[in-house]
PDB file of N, CA and C in Angstrom:
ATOM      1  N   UNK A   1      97.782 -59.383  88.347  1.00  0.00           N
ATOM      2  CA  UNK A   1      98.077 -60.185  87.183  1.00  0.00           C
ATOM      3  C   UNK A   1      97.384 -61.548  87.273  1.00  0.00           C
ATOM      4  N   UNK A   2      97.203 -62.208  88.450  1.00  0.00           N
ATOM      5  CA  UNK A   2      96.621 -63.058  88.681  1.00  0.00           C
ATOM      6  C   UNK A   2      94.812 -63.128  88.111  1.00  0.00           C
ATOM      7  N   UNK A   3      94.945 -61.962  88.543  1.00  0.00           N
ATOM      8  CA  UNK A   3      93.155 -61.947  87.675  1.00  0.00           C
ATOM      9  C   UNK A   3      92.920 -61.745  86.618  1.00  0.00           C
ATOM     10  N   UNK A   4      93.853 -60.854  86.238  1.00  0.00           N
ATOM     11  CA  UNK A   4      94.322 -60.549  84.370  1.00  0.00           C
ATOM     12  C   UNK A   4      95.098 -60.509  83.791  1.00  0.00           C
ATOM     13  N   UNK A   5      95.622 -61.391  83.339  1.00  0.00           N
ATOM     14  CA  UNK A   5      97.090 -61.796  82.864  1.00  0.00           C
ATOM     15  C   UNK A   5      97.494 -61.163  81.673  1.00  0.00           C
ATOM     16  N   UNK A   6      96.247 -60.349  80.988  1.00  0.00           N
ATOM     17  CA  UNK A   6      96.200 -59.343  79.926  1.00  0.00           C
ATOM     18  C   UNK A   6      96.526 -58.054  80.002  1.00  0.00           C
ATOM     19  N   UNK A   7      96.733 -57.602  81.474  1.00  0.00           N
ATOM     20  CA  UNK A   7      96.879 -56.261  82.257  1.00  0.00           C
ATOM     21  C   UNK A   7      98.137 -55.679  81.523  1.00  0.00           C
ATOM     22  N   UNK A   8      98.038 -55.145  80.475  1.00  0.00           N
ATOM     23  CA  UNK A   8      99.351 -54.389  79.782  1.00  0.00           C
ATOM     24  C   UNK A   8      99.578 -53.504  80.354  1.00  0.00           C
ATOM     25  N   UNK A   9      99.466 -52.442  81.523  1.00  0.00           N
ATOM     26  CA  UNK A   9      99.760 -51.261  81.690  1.00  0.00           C
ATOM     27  C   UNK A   9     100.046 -52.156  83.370  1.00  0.00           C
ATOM     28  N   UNK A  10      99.848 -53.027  83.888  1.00  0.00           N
ATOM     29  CA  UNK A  10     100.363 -54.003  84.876  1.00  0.00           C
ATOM     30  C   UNK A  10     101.484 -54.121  84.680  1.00  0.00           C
ATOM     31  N   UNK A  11     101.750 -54.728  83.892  1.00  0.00           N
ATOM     32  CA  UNK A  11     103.197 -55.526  82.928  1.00  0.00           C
ATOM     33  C   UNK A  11     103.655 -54.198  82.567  1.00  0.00           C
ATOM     34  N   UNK A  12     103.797 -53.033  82.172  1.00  0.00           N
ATOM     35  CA  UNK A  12     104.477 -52.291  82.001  1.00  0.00           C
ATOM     36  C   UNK A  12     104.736 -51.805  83.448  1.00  0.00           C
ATOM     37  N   UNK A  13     104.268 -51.473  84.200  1.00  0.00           N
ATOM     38  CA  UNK A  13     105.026 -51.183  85.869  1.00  0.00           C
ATOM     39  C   UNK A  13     105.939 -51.952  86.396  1.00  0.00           C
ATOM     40  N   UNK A  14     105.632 -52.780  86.166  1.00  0.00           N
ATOM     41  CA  UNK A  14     106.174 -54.270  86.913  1.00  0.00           C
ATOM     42  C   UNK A  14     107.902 -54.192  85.664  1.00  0.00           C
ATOM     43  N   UNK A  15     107.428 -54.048  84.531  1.00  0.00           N
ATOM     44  CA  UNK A  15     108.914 -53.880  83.552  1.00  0.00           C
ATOM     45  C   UNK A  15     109.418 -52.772  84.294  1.00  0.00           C
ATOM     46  N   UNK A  16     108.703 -51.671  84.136  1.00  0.00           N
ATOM     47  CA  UNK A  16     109.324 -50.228  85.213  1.00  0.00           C
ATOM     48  C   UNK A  16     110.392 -50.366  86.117  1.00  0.00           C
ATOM     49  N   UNK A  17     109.665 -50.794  86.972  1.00  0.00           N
ATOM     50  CA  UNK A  17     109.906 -51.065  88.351  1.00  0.00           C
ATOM     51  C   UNK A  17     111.848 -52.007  88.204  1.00  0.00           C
ATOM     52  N   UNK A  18     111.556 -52.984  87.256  1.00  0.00           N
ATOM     53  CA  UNK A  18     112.714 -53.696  87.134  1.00  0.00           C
ATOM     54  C   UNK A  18     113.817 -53.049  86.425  1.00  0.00           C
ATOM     55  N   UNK A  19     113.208 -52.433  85.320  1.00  0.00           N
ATOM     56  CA  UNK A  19     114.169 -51.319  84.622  1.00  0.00           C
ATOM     57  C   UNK A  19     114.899 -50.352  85.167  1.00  0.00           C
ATOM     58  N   UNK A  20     114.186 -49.793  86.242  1.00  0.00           N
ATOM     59  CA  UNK A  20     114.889 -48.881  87.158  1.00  0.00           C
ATOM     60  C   UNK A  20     115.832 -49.246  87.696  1.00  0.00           C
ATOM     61  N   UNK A  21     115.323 -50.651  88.641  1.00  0.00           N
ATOM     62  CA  UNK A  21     116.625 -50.686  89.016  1.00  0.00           C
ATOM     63  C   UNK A  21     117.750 -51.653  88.491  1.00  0.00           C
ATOM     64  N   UNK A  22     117.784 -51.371  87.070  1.00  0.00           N
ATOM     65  CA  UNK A  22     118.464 -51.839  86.370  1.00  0.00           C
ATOM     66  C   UNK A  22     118.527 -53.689  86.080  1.00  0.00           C
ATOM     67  N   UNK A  23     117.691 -54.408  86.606  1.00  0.00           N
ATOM     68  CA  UNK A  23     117.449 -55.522  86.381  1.00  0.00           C
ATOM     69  C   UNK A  23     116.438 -55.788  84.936  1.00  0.00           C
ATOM     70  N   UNK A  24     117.875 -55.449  83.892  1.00  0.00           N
ATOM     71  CA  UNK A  24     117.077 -55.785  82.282  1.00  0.00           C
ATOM     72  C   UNK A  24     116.740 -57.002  81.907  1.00  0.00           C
ATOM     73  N   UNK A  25     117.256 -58.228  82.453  1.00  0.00           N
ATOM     74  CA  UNK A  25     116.410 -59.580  82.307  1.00  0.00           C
ATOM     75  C   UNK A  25     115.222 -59.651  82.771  1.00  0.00           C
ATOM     76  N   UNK A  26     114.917 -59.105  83.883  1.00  0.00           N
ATOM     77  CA  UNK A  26     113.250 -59.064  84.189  1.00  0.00           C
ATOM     78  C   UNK A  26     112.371 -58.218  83.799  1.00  0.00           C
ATOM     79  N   UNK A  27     113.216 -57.124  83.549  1.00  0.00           N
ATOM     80  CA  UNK A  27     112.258 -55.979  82.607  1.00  0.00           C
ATOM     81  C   UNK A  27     111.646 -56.216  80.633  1.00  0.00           C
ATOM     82  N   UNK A  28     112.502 -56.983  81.110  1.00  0.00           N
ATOM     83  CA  UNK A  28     112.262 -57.118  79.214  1.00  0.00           C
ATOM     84  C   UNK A  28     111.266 -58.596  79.364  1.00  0.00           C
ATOM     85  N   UNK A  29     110.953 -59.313  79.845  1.00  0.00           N
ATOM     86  CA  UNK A  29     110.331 -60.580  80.266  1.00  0.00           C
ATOM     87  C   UNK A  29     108.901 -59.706  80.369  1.00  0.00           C
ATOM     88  N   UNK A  30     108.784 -58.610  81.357  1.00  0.00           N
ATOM     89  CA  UNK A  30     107.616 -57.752  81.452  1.00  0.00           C
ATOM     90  C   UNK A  30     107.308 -57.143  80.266  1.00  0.00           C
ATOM     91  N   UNK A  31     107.809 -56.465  79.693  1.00  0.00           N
ATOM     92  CA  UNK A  31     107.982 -55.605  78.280  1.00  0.00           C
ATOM     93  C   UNK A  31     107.442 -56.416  77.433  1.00  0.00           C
ATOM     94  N   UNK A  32     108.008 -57.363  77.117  1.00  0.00           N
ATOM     95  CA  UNK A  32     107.926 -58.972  75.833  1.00  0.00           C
ATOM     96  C   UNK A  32     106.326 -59.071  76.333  1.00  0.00           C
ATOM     97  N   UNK A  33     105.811 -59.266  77.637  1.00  0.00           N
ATOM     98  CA  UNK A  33     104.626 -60.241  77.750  1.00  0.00           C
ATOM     99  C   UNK A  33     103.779 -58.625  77.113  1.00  0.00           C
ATOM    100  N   UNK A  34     103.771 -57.810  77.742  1.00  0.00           N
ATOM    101  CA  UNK A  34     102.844 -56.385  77.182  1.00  0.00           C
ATOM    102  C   UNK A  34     102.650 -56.478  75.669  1.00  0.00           C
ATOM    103  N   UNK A  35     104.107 -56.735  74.835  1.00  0.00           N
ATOM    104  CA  UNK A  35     104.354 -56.097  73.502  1.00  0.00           C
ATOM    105  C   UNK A  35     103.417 -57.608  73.128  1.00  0.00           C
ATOM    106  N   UNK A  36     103.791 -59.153  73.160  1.00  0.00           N
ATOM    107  CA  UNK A  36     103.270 -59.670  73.071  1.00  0.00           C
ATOM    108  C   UNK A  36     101.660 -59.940  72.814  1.00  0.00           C
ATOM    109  N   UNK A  37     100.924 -59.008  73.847  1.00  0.00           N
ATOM    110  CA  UNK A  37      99.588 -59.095  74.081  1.00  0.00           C
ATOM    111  C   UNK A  37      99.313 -57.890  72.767  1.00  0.00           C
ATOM    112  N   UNK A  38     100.255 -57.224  71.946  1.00  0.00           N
ATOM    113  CA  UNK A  38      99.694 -56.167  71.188  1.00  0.00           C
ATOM    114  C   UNK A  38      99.948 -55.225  71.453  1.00  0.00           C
ATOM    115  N   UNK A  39     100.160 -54.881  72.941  1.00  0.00           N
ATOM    116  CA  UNK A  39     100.490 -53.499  72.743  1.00  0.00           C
ATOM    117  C   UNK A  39     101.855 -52.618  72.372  1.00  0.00           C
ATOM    118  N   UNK A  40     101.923 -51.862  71.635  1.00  0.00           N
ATOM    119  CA  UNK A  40     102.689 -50.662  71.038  1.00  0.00           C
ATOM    120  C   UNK A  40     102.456 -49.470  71.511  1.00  0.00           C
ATOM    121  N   UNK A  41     103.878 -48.864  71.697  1.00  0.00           N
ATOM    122  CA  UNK A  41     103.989 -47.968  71.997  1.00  0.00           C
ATOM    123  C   UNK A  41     105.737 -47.190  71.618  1.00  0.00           C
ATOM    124  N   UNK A  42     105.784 -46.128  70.725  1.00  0.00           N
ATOM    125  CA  UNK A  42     107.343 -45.348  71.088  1.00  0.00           C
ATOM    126  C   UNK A  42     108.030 -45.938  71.704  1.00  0.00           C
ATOM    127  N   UNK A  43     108.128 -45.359  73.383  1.00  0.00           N
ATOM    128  CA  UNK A  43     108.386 -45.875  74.718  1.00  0.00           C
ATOM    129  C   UNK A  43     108.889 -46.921  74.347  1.00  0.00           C
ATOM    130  N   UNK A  44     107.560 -47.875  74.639  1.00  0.00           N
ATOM    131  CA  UNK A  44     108.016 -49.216  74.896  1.00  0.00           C
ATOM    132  C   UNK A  44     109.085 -50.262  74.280  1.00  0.00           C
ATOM    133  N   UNK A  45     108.810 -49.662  72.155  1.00  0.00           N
ATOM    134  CA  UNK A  45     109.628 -50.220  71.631  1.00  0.00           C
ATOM    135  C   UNK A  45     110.943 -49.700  71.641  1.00  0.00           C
ATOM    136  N   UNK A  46     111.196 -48.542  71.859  1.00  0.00           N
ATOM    137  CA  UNK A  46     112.447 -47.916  72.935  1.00  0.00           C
ATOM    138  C   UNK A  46     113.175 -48.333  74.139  1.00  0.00           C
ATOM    139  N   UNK A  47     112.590 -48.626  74.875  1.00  0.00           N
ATOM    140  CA  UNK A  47     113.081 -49.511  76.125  1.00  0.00           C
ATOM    141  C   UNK A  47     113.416 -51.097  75.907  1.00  0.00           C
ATOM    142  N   UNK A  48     112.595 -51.668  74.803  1.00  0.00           N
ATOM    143  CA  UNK A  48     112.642 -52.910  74.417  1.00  0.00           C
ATOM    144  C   UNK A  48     114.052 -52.683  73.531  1.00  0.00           C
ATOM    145  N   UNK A  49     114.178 -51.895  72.754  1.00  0.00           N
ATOM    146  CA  UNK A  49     115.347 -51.672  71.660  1.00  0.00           C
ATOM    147  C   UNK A  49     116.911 -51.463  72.451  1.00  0.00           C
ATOM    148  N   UNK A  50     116.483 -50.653  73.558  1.00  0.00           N
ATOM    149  CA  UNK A  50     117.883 -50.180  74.135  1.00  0.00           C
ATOM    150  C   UNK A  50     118.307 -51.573  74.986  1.00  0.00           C
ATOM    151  N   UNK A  51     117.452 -52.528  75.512  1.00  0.00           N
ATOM    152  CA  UNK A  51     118.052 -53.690  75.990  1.00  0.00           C
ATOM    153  C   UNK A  51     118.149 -55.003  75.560  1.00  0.00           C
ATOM    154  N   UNK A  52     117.738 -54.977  74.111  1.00  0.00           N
ATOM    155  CA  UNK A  52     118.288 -55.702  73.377  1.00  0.00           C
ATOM    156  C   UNK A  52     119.753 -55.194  73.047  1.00  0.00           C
ATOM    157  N   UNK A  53     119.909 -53.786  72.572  1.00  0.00           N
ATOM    158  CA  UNK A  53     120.940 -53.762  71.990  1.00  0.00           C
ATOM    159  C   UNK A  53     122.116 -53.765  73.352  1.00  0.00           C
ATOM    160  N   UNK A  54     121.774 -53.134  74.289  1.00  0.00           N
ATOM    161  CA  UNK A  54     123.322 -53.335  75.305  1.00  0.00           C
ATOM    162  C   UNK A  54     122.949 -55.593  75.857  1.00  0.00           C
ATOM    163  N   UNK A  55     122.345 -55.862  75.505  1.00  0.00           N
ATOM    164  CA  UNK A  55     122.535 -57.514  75.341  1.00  0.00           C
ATOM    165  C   UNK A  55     123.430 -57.927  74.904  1.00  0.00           C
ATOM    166  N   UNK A  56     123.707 -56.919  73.215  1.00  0.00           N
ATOM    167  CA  UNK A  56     123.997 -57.215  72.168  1.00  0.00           C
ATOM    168  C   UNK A  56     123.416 -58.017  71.076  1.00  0.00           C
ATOM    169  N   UNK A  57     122.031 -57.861  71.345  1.00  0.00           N
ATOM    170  CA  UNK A  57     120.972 -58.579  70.283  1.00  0.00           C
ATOM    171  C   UNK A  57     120.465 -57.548  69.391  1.00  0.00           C
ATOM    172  N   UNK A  58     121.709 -57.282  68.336  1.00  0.00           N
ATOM    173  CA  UNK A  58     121.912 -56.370  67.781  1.00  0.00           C
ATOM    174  C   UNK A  58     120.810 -56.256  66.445  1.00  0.00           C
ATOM    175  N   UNK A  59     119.925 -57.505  65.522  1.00  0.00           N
ATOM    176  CA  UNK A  59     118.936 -57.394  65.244  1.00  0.00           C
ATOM    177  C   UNK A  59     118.131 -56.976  66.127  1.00  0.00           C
ATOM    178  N   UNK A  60     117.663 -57.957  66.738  1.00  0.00           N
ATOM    179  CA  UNK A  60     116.315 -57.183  67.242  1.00  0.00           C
ATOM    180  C   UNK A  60     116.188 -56.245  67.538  1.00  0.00           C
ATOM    181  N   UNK A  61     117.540 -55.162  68.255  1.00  0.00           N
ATOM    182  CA  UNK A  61     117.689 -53.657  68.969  1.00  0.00           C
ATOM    183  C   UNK A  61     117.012 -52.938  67.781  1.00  0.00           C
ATOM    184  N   UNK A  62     117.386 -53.319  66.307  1.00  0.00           N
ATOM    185  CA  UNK A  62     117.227 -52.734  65.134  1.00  0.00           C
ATOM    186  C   UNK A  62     116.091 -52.865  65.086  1.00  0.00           C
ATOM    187  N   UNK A  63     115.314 -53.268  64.795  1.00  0.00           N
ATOM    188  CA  UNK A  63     114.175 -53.589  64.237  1.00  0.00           C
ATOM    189  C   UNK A  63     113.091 -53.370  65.424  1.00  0.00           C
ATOM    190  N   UNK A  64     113.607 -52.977  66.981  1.00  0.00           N
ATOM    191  CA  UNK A  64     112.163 -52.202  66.985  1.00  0.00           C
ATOM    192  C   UNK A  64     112.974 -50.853  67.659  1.00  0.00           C
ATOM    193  N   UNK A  65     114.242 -50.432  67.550  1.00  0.00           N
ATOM    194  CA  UNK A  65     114.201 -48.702  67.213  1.00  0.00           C
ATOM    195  C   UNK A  65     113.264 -48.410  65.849  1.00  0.00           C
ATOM    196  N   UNK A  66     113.617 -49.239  64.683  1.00  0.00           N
ATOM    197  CA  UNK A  66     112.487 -48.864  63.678  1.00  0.00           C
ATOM    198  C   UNK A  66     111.100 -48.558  64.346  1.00  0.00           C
ATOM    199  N   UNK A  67     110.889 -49.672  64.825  1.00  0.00           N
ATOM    200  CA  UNK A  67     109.268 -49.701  65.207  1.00  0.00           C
ATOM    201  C   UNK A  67     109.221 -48.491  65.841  1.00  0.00           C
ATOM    202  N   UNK A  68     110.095 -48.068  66.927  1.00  0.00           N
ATOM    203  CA  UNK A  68     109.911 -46.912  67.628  1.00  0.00           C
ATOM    204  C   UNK A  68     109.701 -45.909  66.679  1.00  0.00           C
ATOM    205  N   UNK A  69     110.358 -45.621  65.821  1.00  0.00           N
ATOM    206  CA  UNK A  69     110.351 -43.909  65.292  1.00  0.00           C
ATOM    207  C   UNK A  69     109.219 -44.254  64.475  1.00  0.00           C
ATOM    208  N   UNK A  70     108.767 -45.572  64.047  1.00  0.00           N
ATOM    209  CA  UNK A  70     107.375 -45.498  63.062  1.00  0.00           C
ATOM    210  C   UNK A  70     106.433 -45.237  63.781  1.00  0.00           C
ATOM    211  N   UNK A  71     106.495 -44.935  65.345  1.00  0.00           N
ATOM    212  CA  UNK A  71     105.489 -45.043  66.398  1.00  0.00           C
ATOM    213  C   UNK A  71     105.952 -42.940  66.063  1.00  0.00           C
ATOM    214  N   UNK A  72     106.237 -42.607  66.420  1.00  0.00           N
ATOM    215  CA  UNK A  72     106.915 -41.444  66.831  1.00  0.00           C
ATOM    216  C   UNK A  72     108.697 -41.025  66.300  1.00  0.00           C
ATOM    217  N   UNK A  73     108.644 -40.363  65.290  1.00  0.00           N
ATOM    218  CA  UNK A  73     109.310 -40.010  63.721  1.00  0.00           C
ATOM    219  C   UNK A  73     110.291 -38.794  64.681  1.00  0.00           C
ATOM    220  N   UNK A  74     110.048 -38.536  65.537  1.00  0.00           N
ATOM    221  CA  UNK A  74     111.058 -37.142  66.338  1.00  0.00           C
ATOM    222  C   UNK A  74     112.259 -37.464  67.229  1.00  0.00           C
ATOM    223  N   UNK A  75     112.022 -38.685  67.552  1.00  0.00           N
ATOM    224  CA  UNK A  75     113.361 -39.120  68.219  1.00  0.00           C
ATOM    225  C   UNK A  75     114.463 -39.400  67.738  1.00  0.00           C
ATOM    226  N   UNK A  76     115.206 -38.102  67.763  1.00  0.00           N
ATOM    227  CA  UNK A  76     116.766 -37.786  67.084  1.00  0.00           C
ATOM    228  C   UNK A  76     117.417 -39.068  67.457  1.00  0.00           C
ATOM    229  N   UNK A  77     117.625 -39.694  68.549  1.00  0.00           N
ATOM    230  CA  UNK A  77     118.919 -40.280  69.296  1.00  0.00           C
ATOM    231  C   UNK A  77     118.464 -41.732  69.224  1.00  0.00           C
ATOM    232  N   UNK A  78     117.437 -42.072  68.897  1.00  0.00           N
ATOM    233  CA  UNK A  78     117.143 -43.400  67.904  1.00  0.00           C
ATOM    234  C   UNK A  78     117.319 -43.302  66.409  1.00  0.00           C
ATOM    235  N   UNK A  79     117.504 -42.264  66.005  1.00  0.00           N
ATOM    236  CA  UNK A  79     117.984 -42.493  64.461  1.00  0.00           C
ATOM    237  C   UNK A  79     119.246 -42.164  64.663  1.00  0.00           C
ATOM    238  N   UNK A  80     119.983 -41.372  65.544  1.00  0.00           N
ATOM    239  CA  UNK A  80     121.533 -41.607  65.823  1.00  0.00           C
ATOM    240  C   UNK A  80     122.172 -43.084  66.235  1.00  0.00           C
ATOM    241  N   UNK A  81     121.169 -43.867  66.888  1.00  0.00           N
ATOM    242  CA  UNK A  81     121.645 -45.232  67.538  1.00  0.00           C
ATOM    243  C   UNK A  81     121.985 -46.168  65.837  1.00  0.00           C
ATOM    244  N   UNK A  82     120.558 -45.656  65.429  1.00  0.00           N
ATOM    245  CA  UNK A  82     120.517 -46.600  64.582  1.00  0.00           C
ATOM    246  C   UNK A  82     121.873 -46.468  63.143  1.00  0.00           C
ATOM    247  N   UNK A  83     121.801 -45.266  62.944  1.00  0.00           N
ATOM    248  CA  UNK A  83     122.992 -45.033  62.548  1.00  0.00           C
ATOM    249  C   UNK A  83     124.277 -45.314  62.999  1.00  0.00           C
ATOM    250  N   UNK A  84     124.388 -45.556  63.643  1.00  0.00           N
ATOM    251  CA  UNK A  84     125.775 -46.256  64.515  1.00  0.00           C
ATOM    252  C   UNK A  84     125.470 -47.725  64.437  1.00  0.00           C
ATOM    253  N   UNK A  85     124.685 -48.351  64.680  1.00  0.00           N
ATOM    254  CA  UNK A  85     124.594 -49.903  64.378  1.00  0.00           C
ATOM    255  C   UNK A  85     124.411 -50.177  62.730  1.00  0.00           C
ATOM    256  N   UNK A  86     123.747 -49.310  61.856  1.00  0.00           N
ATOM    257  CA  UNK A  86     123.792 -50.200  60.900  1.00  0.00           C
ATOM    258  C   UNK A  86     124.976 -49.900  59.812  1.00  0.00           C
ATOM    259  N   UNK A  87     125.003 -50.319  58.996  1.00  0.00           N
ATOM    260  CA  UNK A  87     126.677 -49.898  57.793  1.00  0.00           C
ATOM    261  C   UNK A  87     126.169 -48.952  56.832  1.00  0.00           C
ATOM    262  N   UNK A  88     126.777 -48.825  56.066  1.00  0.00           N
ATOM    263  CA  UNK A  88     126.545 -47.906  54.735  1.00  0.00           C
ATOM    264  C   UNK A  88     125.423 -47.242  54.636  1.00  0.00           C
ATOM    265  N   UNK A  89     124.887 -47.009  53.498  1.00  0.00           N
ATOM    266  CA  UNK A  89     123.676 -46.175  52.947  1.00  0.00           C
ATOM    267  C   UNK A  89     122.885 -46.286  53.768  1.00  0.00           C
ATOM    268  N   UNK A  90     122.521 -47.186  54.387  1.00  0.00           N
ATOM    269  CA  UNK A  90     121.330 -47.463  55.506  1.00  0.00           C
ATOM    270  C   UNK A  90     121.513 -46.501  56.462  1.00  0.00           C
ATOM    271  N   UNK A  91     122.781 -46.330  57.133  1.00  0.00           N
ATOM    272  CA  UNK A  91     122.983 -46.441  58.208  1.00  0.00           C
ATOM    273  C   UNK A  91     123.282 -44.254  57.911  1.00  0.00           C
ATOM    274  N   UNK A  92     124.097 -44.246  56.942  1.00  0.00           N
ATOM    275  CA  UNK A  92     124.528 -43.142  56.455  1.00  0.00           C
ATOM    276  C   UNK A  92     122.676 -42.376  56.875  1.00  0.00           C
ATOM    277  N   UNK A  93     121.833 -42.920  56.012  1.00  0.00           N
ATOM    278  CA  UNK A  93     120.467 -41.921  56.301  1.00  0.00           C
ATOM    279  C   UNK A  93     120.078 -41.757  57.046  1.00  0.00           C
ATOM    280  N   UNK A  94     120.135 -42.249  58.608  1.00  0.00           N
ATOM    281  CA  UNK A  94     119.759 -42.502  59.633  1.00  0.00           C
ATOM    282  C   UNK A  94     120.658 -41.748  60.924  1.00  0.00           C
ATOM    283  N   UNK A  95     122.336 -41.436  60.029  1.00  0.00           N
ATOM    284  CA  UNK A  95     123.043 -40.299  60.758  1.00  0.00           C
ATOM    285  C   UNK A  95     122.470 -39.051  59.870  1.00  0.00           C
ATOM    286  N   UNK A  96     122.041 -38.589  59.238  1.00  0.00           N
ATOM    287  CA  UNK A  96     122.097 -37.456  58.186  1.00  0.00           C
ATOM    288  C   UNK A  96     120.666 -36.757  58.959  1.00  0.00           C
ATOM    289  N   UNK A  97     119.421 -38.172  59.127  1.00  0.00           N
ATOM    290  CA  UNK A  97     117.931 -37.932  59.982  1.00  0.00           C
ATOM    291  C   UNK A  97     118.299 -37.214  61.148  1.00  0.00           C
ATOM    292  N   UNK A  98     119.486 -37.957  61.864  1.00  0.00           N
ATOM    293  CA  UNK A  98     119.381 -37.688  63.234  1.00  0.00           C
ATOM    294  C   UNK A  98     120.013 -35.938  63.496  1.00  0.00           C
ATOM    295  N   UNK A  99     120.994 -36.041  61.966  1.00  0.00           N
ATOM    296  CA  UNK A  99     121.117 -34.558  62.712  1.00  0.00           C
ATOM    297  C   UNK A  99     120.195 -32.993  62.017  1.00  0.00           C
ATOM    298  N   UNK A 100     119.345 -33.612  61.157  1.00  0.00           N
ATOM    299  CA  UNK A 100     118.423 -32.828  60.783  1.00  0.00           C
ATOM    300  C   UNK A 100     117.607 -32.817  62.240  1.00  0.00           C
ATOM    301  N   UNK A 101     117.220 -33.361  62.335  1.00  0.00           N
ATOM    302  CA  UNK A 101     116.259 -33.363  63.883  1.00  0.00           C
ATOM    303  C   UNK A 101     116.779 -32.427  64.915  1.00  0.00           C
ATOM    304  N   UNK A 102     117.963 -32.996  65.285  1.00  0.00           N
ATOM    305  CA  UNK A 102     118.940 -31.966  66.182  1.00  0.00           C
ATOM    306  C   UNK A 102     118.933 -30.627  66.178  1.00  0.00           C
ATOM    307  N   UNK A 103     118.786 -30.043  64.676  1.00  0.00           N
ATOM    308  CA  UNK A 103     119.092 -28.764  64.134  1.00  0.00           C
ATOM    309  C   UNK A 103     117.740 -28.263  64.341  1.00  0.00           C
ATOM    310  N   UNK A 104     116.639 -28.946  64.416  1.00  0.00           N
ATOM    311  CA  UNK A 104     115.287 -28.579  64.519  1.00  0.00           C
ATOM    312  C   UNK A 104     115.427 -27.920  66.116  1.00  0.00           C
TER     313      UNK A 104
END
């Protein structure tokens, strides 16, 4: 990192590595600097989403599970999450997605 502080697939190990073992303040610090530099990915905005939301940074969790399924449209259990966090009609289409998927 020292030589390339741009190293996104660096910064995603290094988030890894912290994620595993469950240290989500340093993993998401890694995650943030990757997503930061541009890069996207499913995954990433997945891992970024699930530790915002057990934070309880209950926007942002939202808004990149979105990003996630706009990355990759098949992940049942992000449109189940999201259905459980958001209210009404929103939230209603997003349980109705998740179990069409399921049934797939």
């Amino acid at each position: 990192m020292d030589y390339n502080p741009g190293y996104n697939e660096a910064m995603l190990l290094v988030g890894n590595s912290f994620y595993n073992q469950s240290q989500l303040d340093s993993a998401i610090q890694w995650y943030e600097g990757a997503y930061s530099n541009g890069y996207r990915s499913a995954i990433l905005c997945h891992l970024m989403a699930y530790i915002y939301d057990v934070k309880g940074e209950t926007h942002r969790a939202i808004n990149l599970y979105k990003e996630a399924i706009g990355q990759d449209s098949t992940l049942a259990t992000i449109y189940a999450r999201l259905g459980e966090l958001i209210p009404g009609d929103e939230g209603n289409w997003y349980r109705l997605k998740a179990a069409k998927l399921k049934e797939q």
